[in-house]
PDB file of N, CA and C in Angstrom:
ATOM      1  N   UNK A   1       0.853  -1.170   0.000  1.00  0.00           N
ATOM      2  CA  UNK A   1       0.000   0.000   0.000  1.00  0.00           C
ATOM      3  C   UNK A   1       0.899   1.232   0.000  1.00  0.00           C
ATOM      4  N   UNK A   2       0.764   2.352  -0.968  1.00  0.00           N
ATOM      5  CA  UNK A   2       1.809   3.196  -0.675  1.00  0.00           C
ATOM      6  C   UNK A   2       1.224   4.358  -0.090  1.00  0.00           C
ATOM      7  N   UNK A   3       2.095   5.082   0.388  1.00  0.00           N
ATOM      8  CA  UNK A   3       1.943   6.311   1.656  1.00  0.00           C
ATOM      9  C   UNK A   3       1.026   6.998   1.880  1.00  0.00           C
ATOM     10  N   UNK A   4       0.468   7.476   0.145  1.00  0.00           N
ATOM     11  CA  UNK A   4      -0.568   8.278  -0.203  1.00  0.00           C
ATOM     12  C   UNK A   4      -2.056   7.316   0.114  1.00  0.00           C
ATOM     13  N   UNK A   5      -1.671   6.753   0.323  1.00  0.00           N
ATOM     14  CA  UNK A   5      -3.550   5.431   0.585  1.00  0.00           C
ATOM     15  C   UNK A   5      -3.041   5.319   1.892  1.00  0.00           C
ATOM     16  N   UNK A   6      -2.421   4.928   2.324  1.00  0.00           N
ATOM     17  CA  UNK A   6      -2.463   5.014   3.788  1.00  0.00           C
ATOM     18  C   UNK A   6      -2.893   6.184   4.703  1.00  0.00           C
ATOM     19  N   UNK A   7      -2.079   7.356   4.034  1.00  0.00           N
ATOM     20  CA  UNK A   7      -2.711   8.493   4.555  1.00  0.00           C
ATOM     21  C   UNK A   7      -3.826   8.730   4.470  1.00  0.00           C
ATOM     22  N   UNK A   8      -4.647   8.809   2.872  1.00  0.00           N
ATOM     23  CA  UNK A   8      -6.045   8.727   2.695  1.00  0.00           C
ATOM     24  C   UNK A   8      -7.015   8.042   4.129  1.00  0.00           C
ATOM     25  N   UNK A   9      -6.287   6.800   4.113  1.00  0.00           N
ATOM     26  CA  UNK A   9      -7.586   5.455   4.728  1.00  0.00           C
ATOM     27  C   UNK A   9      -6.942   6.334   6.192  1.00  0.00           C
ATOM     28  N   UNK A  10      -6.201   6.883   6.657  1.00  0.00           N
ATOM     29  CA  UNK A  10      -6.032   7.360   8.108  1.00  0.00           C
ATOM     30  C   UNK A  10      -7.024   8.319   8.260  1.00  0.00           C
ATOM     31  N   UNK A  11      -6.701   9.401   7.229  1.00  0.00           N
ATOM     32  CA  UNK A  11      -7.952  10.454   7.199  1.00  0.00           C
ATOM     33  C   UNK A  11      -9.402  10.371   7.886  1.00  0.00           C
ATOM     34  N   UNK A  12      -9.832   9.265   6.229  1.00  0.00           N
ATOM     35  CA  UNK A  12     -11.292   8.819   6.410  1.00  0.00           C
ATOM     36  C   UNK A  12     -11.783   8.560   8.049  1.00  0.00           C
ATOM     37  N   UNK A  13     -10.355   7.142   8.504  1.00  0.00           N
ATOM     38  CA  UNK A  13     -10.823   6.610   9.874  1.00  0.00           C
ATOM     39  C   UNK A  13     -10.743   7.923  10.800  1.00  0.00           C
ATOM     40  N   UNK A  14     -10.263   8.637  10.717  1.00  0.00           N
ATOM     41  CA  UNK A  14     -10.328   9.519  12.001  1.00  0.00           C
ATOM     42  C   UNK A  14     -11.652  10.968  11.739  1.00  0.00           C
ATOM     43  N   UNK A  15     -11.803  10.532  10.392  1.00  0.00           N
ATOM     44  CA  UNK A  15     -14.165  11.185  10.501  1.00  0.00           C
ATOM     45  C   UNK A  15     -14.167  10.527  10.840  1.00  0.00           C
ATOM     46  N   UNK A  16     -14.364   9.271  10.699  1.00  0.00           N
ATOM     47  CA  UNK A  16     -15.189   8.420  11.283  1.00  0.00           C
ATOM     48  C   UNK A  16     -15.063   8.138  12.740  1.00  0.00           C
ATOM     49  N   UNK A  17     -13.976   8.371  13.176  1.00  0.00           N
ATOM     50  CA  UNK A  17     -13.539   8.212  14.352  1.00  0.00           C
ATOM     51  C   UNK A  17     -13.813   9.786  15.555  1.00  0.00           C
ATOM     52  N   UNK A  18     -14.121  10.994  14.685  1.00  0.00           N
ATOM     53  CA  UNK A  18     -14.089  12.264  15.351  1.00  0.00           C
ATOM     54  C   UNK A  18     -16.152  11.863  15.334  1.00  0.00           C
ATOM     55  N   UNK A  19     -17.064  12.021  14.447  1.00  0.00           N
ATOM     56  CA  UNK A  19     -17.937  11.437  14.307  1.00  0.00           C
ATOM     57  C   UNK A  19     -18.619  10.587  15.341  1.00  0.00           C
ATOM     58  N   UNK A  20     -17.936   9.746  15.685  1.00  0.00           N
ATOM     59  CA  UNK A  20     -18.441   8.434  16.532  1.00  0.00           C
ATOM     60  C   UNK A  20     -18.005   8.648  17.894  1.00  0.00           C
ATOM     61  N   UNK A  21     -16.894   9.230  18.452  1.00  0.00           N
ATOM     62  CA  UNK A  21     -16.493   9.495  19.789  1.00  0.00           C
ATOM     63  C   UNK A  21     -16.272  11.218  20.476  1.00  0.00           C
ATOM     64  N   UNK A  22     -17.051  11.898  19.468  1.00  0.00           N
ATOM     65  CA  UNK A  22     -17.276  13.678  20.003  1.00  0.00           C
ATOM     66  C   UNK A  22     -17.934  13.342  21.060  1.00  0.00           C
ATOM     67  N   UNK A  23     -17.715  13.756  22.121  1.00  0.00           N
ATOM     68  CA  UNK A  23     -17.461  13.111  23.737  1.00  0.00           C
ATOM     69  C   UNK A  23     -18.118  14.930  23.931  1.00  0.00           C
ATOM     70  N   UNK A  24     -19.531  14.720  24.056  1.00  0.00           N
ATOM     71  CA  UNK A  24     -20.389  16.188  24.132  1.00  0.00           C
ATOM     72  C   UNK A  24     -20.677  16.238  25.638  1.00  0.00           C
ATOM     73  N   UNK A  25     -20.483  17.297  26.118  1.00  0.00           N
ATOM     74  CA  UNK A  25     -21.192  17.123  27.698  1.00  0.00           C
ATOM     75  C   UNK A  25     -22.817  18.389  27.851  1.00  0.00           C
ATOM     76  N   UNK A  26     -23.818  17.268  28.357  1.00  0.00           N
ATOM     77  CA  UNK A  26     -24.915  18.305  28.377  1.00  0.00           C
ATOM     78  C   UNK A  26     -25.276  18.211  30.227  1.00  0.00           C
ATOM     79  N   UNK A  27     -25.291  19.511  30.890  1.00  0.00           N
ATOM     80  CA  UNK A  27     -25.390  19.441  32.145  1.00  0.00           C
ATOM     81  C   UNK A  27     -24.279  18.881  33.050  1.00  0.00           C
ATOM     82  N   UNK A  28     -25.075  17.722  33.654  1.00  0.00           N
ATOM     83  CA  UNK A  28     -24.270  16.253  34.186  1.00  0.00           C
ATOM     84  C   UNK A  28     -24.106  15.269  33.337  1.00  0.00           C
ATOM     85  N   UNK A  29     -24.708  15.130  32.456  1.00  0.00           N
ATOM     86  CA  UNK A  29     -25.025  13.619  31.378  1.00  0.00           C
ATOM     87  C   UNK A  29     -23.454  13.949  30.472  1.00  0.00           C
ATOM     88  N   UNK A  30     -22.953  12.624  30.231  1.00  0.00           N
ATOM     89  CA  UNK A  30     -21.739  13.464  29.122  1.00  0.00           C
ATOM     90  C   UNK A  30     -22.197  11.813  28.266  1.00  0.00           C
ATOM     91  N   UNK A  31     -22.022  11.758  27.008  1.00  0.00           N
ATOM     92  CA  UNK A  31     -22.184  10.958  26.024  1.00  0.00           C
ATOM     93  C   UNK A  31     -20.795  10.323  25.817  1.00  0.00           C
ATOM     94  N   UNK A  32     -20.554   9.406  25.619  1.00  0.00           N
ATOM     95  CA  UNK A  32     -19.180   8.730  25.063  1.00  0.00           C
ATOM     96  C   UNK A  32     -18.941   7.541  24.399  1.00  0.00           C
ATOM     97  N   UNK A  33     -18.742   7.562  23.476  1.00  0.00           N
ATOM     98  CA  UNK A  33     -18.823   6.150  22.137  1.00  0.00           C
ATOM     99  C   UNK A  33     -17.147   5.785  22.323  1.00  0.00           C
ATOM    100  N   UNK A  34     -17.309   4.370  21.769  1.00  0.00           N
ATOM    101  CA  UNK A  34     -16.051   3.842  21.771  1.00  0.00           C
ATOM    102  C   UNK A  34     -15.521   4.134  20.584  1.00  0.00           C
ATOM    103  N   UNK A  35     -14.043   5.020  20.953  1.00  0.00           N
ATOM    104  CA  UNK A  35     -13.172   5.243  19.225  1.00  0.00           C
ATOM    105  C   UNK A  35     -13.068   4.040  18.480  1.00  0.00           C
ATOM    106  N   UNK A  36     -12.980   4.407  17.608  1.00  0.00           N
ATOM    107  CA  UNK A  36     -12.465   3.894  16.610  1.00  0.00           C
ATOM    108  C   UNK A  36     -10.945   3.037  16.991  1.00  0.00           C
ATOM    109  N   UNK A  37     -10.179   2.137  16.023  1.00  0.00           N
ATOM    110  CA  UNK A  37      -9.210   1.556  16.686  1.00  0.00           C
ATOM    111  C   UNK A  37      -8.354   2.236  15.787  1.00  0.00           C
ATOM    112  N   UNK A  38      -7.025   2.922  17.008  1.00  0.00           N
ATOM    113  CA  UNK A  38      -5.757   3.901  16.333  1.00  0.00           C
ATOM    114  C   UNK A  38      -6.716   4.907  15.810  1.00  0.00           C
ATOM    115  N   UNK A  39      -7.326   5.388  16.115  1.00  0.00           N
ATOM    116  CA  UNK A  39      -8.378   6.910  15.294  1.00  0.00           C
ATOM    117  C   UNK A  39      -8.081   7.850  16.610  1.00  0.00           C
ATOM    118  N   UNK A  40      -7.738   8.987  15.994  1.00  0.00           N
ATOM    119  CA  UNK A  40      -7.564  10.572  17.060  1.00  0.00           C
ATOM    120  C   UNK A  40      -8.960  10.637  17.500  1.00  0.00           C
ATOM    121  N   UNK A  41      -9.382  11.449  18.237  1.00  0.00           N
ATOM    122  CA  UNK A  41     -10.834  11.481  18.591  1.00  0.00           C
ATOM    123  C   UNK A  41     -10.511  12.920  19.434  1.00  0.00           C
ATOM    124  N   UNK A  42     -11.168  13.687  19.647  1.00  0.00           N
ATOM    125  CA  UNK A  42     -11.027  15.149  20.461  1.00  0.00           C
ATOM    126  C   UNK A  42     -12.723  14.699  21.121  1.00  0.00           C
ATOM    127  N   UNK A  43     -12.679  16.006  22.356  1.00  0.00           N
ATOM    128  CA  UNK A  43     -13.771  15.871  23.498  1.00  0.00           C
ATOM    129  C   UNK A  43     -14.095  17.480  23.023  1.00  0.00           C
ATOM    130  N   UNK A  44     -15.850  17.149  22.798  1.00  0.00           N
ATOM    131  CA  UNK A  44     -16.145  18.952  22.408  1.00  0.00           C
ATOM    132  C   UNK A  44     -17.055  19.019  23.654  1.00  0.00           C
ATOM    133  N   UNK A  45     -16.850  20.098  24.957  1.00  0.00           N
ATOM    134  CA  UNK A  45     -17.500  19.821  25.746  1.00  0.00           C
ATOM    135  C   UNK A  45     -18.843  21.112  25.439  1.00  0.00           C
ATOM    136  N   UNK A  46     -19.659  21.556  25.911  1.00  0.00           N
ATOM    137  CA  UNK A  46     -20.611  22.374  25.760  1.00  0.00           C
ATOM    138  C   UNK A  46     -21.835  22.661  27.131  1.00  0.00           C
ATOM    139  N   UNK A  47     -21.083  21.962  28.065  1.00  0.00           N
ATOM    140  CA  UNK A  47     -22.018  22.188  29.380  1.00  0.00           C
ATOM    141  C   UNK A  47     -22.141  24.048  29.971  1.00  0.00           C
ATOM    142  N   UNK A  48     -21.019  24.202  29.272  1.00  0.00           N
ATOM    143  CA  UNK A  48     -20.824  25.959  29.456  1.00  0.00           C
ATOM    144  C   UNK A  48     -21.855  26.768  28.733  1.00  0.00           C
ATOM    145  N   UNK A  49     -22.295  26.502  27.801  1.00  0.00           N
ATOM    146  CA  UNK A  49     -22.937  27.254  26.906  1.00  0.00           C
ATOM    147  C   UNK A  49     -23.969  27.080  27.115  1.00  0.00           C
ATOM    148  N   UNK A  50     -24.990  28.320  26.427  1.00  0.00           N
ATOM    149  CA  UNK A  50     -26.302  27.602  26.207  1.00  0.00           C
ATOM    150  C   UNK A  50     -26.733  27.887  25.153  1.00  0.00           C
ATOM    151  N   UNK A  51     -27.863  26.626  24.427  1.00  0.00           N
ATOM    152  CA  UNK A  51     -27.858  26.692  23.036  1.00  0.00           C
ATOM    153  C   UNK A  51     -28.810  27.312  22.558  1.00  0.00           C
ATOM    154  N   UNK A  52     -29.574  27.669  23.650  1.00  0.00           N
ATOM    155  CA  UNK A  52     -30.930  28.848  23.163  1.00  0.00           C
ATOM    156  C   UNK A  52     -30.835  30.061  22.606  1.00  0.00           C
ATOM    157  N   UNK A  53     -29.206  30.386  22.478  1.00  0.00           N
ATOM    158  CA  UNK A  53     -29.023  31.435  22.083  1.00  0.00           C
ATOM    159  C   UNK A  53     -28.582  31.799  21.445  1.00  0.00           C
ATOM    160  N   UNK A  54     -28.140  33.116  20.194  1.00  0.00           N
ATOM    161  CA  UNK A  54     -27.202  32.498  19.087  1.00  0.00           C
ATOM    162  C   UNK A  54     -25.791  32.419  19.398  1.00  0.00           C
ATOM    163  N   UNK A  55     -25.277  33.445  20.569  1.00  0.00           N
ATOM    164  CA  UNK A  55     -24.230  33.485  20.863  1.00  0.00           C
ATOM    165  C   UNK A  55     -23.076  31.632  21.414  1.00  0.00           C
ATOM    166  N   UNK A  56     -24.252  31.083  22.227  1.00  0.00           N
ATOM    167  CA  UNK A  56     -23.816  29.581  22.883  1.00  0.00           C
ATOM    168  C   UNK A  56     -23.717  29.104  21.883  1.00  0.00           C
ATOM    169  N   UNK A  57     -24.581  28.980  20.762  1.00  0.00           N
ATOM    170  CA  UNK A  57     -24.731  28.100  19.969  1.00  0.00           C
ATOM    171  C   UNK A  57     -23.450  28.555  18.501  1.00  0.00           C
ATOM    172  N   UNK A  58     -23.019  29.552  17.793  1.00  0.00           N
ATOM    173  CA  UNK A  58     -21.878  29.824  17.426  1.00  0.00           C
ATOM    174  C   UNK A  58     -20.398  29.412  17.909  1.00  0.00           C
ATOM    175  N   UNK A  59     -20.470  29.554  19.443  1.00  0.00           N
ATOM    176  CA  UNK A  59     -19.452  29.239  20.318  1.00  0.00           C
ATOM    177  C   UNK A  59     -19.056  27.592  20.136  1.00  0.00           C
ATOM    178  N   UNK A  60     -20.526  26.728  20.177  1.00  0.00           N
ATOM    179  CA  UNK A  60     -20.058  25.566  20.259  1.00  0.00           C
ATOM    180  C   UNK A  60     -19.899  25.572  18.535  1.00  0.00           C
ATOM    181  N   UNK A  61     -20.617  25.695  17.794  1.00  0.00           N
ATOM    182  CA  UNK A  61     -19.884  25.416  16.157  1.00  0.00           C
ATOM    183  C   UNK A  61     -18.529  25.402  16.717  1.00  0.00           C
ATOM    184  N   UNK A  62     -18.050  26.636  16.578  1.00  0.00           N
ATOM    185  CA  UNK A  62     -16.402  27.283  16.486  1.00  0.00           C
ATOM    186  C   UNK A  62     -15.669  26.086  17.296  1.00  0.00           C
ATOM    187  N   UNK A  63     -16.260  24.851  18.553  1.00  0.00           N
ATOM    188  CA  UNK A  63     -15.533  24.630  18.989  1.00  0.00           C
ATOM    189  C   UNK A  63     -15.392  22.863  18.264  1.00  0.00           C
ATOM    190  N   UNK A  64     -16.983  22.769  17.323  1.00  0.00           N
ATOM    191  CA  UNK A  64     -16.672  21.458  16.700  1.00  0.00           C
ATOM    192  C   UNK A  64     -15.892  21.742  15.366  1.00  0.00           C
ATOM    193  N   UNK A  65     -16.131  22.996  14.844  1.00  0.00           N
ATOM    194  CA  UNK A  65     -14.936  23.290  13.356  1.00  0.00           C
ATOM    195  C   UNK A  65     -13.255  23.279  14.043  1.00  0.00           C
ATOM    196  N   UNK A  66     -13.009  23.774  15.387  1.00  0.00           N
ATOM    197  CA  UNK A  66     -11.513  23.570  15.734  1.00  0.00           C
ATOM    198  C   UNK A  66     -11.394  21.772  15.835  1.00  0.00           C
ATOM    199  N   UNK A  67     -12.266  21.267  16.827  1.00  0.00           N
ATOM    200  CA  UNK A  67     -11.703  20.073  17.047  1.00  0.00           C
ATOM    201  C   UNK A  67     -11.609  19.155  15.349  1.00  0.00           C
ATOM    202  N   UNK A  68     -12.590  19.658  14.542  1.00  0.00           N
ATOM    203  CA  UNK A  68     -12.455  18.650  12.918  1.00  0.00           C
ATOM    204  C   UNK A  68     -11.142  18.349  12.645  1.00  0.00           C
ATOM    205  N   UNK A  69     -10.625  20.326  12.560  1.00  0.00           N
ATOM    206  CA  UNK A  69      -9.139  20.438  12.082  1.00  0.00           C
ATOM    207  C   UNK A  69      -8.136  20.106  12.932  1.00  0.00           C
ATOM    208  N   UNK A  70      -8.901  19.786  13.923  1.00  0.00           N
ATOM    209  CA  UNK A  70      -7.310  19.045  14.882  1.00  0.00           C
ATOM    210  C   UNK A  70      -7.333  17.902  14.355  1.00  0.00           C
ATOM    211  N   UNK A  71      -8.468  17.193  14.299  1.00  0.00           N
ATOM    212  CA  UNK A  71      -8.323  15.648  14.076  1.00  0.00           C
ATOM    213  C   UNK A  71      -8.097  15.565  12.867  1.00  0.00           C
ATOM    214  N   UNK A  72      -8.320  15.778  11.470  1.00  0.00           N
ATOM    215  CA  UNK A  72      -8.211  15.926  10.037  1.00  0.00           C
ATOM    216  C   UNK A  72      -6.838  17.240   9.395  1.00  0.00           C
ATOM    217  N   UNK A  73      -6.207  16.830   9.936  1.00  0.00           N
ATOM    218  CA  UNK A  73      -4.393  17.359   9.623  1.00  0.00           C
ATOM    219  C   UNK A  73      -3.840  16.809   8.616  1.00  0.00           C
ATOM    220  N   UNK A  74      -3.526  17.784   7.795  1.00  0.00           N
ATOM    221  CA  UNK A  74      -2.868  17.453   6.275  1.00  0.00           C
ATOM    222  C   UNK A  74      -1.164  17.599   7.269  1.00  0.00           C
ATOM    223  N   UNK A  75      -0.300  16.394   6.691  1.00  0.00           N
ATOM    224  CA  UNK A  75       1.165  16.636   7.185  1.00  0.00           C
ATOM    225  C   UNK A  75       1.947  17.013   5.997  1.00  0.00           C
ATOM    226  N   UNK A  76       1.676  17.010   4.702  1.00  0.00           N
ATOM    227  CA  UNK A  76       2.047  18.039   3.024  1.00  0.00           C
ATOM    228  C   UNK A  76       1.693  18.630   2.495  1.00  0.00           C
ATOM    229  N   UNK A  77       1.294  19.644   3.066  1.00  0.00           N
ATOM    230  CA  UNK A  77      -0.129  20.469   1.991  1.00  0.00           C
ATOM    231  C   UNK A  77       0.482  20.379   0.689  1.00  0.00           C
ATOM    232  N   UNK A  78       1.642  19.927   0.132  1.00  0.00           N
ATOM    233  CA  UNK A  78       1.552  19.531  -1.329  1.00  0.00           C
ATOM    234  C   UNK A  78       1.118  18.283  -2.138  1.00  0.00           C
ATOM    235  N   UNK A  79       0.408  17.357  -1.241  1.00  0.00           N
ATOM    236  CA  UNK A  79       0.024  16.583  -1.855  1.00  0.00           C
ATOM    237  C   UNK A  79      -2.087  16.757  -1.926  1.00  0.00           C
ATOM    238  N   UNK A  80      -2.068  16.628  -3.083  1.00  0.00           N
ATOM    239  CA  UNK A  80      -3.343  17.143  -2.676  1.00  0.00           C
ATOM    240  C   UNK A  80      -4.361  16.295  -2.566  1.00  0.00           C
ATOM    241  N   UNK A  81      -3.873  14.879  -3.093  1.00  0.00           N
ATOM    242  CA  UNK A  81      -4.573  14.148  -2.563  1.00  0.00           C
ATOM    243  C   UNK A  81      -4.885  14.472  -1.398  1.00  0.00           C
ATOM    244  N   UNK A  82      -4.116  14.051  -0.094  1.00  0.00           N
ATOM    245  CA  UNK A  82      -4.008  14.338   1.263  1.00  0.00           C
ATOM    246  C   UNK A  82      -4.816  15.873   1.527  1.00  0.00           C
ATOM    247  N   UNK A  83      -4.543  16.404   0.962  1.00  0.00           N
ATOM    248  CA  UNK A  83      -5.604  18.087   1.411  1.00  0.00           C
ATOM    249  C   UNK A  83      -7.131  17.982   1.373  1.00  0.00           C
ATOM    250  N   UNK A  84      -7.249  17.020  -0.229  1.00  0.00           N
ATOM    251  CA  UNK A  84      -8.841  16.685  -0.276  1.00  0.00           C
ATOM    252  C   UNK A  84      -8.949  15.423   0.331  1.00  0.00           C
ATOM    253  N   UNK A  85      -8.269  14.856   0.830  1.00  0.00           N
ATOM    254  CA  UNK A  85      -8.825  13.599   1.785  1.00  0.00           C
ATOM    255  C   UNK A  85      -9.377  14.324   3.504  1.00  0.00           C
ATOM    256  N   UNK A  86      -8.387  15.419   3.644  1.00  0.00           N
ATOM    257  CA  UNK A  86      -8.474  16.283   4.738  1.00  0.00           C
ATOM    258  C   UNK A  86      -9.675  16.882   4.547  1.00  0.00           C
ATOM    259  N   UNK A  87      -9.996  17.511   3.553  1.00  0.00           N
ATOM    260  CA  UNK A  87     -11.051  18.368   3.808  1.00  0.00           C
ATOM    261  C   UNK A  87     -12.215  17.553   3.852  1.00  0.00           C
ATOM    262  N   UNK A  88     -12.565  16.701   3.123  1.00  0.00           N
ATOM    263  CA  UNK A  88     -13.575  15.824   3.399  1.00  0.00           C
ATOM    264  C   UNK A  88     -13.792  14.984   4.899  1.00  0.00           C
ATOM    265  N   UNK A  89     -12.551  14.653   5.360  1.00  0.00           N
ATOM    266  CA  UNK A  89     -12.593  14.352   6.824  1.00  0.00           C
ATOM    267  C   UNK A  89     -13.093  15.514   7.674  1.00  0.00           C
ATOM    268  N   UNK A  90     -13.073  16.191   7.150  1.00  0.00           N
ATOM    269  CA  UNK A  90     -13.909  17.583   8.257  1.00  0.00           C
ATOM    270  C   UNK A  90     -14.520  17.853   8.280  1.00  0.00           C
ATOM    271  N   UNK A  91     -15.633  17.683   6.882  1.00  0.00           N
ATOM    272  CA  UNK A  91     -17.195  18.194   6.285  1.00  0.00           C
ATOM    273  C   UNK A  91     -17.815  16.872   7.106  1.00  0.00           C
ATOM    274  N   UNK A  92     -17.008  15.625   7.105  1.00  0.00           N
ATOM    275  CA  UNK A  92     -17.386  14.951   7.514  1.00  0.00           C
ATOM    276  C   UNK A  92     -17.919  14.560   9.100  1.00  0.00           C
ATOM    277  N   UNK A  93     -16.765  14.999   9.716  1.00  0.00           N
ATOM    278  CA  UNK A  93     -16.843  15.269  10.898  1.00  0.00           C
ATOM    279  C   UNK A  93     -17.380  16.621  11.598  1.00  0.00           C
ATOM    280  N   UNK A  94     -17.908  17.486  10.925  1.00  0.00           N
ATOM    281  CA  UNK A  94     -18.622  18.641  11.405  1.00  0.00           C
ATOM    282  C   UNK A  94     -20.194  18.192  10.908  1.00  0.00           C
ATOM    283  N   UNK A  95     -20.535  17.457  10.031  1.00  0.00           N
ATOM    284  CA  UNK A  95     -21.627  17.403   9.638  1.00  0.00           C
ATOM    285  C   UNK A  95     -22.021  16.158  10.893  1.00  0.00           C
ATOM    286  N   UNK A  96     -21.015  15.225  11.471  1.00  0.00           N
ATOM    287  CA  UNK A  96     -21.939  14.096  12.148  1.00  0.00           C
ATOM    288  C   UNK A  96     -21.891  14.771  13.291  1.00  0.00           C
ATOM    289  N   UNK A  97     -21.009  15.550  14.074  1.00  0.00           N
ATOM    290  CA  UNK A  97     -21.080  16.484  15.260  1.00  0.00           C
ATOM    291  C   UNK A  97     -22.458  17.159  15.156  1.00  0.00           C
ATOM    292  N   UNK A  98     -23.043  17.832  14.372  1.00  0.00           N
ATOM    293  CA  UNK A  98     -24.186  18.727  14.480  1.00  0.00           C
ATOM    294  C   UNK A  98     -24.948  18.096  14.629  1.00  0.00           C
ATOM    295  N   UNK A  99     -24.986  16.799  13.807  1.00  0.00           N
ATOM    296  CA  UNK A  99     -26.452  15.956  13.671  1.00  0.00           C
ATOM    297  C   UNK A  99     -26.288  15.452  15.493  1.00  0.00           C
ATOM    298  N   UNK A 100     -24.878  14.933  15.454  1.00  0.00           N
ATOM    299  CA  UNK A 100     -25.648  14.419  17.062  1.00  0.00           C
ATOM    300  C   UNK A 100     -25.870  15.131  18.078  1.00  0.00           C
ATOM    301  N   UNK A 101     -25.255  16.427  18.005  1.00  0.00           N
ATOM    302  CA  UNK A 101     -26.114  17.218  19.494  1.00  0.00           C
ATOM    303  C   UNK A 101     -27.690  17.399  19.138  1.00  0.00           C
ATOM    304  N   UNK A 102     -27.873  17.507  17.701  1.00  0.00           N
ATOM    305  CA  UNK A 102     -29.455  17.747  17.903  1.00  0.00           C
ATOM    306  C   UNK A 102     -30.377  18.959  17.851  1.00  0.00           C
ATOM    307  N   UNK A 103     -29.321  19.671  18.048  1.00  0.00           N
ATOM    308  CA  UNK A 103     -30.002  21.450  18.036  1.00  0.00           C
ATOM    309  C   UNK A 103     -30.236  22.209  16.983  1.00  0.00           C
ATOM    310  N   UNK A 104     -31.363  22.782  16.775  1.00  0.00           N
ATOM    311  CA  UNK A 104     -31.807  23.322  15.493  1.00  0.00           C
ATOM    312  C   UNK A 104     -31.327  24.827  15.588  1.00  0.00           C
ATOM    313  N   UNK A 105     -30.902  25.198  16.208  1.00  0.00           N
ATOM    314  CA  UNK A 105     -30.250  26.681  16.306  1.00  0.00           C
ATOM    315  C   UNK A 105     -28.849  25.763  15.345  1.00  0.00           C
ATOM    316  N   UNK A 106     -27.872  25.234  16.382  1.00  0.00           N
ATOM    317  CA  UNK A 106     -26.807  24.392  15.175  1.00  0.00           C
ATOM    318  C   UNK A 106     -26.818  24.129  14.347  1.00  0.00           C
ATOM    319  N   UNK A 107     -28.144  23.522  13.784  1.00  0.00           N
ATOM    320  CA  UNK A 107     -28.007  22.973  12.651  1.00  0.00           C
ATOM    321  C   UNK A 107     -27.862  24.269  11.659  1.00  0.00           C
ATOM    322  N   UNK A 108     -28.823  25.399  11.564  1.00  0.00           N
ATOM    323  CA  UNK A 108     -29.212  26.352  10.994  1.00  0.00           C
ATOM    324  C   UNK A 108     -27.553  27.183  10.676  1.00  0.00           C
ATOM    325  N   UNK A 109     -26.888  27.106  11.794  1.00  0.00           N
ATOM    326  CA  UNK A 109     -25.672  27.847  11.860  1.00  0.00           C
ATOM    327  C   UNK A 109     -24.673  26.925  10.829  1.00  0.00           C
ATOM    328  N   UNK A 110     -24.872  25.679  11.245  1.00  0.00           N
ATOM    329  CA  UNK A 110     -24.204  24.586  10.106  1.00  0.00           C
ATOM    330  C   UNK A 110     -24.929  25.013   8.530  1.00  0.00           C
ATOM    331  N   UNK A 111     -25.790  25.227   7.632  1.00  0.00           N
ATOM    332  CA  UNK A 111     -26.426  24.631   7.090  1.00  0.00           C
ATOM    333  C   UNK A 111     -25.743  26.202   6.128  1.00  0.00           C
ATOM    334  N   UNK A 112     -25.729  27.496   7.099  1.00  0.00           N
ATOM    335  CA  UNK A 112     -25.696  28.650   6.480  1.00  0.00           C
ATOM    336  C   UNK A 112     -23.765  28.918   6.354  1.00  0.00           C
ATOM    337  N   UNK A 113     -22.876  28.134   7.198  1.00  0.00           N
ATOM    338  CA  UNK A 113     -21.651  28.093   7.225  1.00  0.00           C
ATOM    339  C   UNK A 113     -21.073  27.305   6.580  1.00  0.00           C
ATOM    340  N   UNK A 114     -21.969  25.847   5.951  1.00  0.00           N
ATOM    341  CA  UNK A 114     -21.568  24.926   5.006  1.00  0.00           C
ATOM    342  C   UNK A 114     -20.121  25.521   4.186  1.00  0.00           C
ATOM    343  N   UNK A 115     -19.112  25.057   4.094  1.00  0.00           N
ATOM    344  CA  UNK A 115     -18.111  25.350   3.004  1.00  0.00           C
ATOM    345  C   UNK A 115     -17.335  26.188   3.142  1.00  0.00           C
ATOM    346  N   UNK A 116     -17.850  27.072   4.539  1.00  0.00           N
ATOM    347  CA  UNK A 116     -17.154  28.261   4.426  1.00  0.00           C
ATOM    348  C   UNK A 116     -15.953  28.495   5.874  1.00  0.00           C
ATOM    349  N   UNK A 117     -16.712  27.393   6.528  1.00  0.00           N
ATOM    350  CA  UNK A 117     -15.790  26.555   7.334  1.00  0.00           C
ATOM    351  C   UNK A 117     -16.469  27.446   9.023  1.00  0.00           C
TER     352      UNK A 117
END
């Protein structure tokens, strides 16, 4: 397998892996899925905020678009495979973050920020 597919299939696993283990905290309740195996995974917490508002609810975007790009890291930005394997690991992983907190203020903020990061 050469470097460039490996990197790719690392990518993918770690959406899938940011996706499946965004470790959300609401109140006291905190949610937590089992990572992925060897997948990065970041903790987006949000017990601070509140989402009734637009301000909480921007705050937490901003804090699931940082954790994407932590987990979905290009290490050549000259290969571009690797850049568009990256960027798709992030649409990816910001789009399953929104869906699972659930909030329609989020989603709305997702839906109008699509692409633009």
């Amino acid at each position: 397998m050469s470097s460039r597919t490996s990197t790719i299939r690392q990518l993918l696993r770690a959406s899938a892996a940011l996706g499946a283990t965004l470790l959300i905290g609401a109140a006291t309740a905190a949610y937590a899925a089992a990572p992925a195996e060897d997948a990065p995974s970041v903790r987006v917490s949000y017990h601070d905020l509140n989402l009734a508002t637009e301000q909480g609810t921007l705050a937490l975007y901003g804090r699931i678009v940082a954790a994407a790009q932590k987990v979905c890291r290009v290490s050549d930005i000259r290969d571009l495979h690797q850049v568009t394997a990256a960027n798709e690991c992030r649409a990816q992983a910001i789009e399953r973050a929104v869906r699972d907190v659930g909030n329609e203020r989020l989603a709305a903020v997702y839906t109008a920020r699509r692409g633009h990061g």
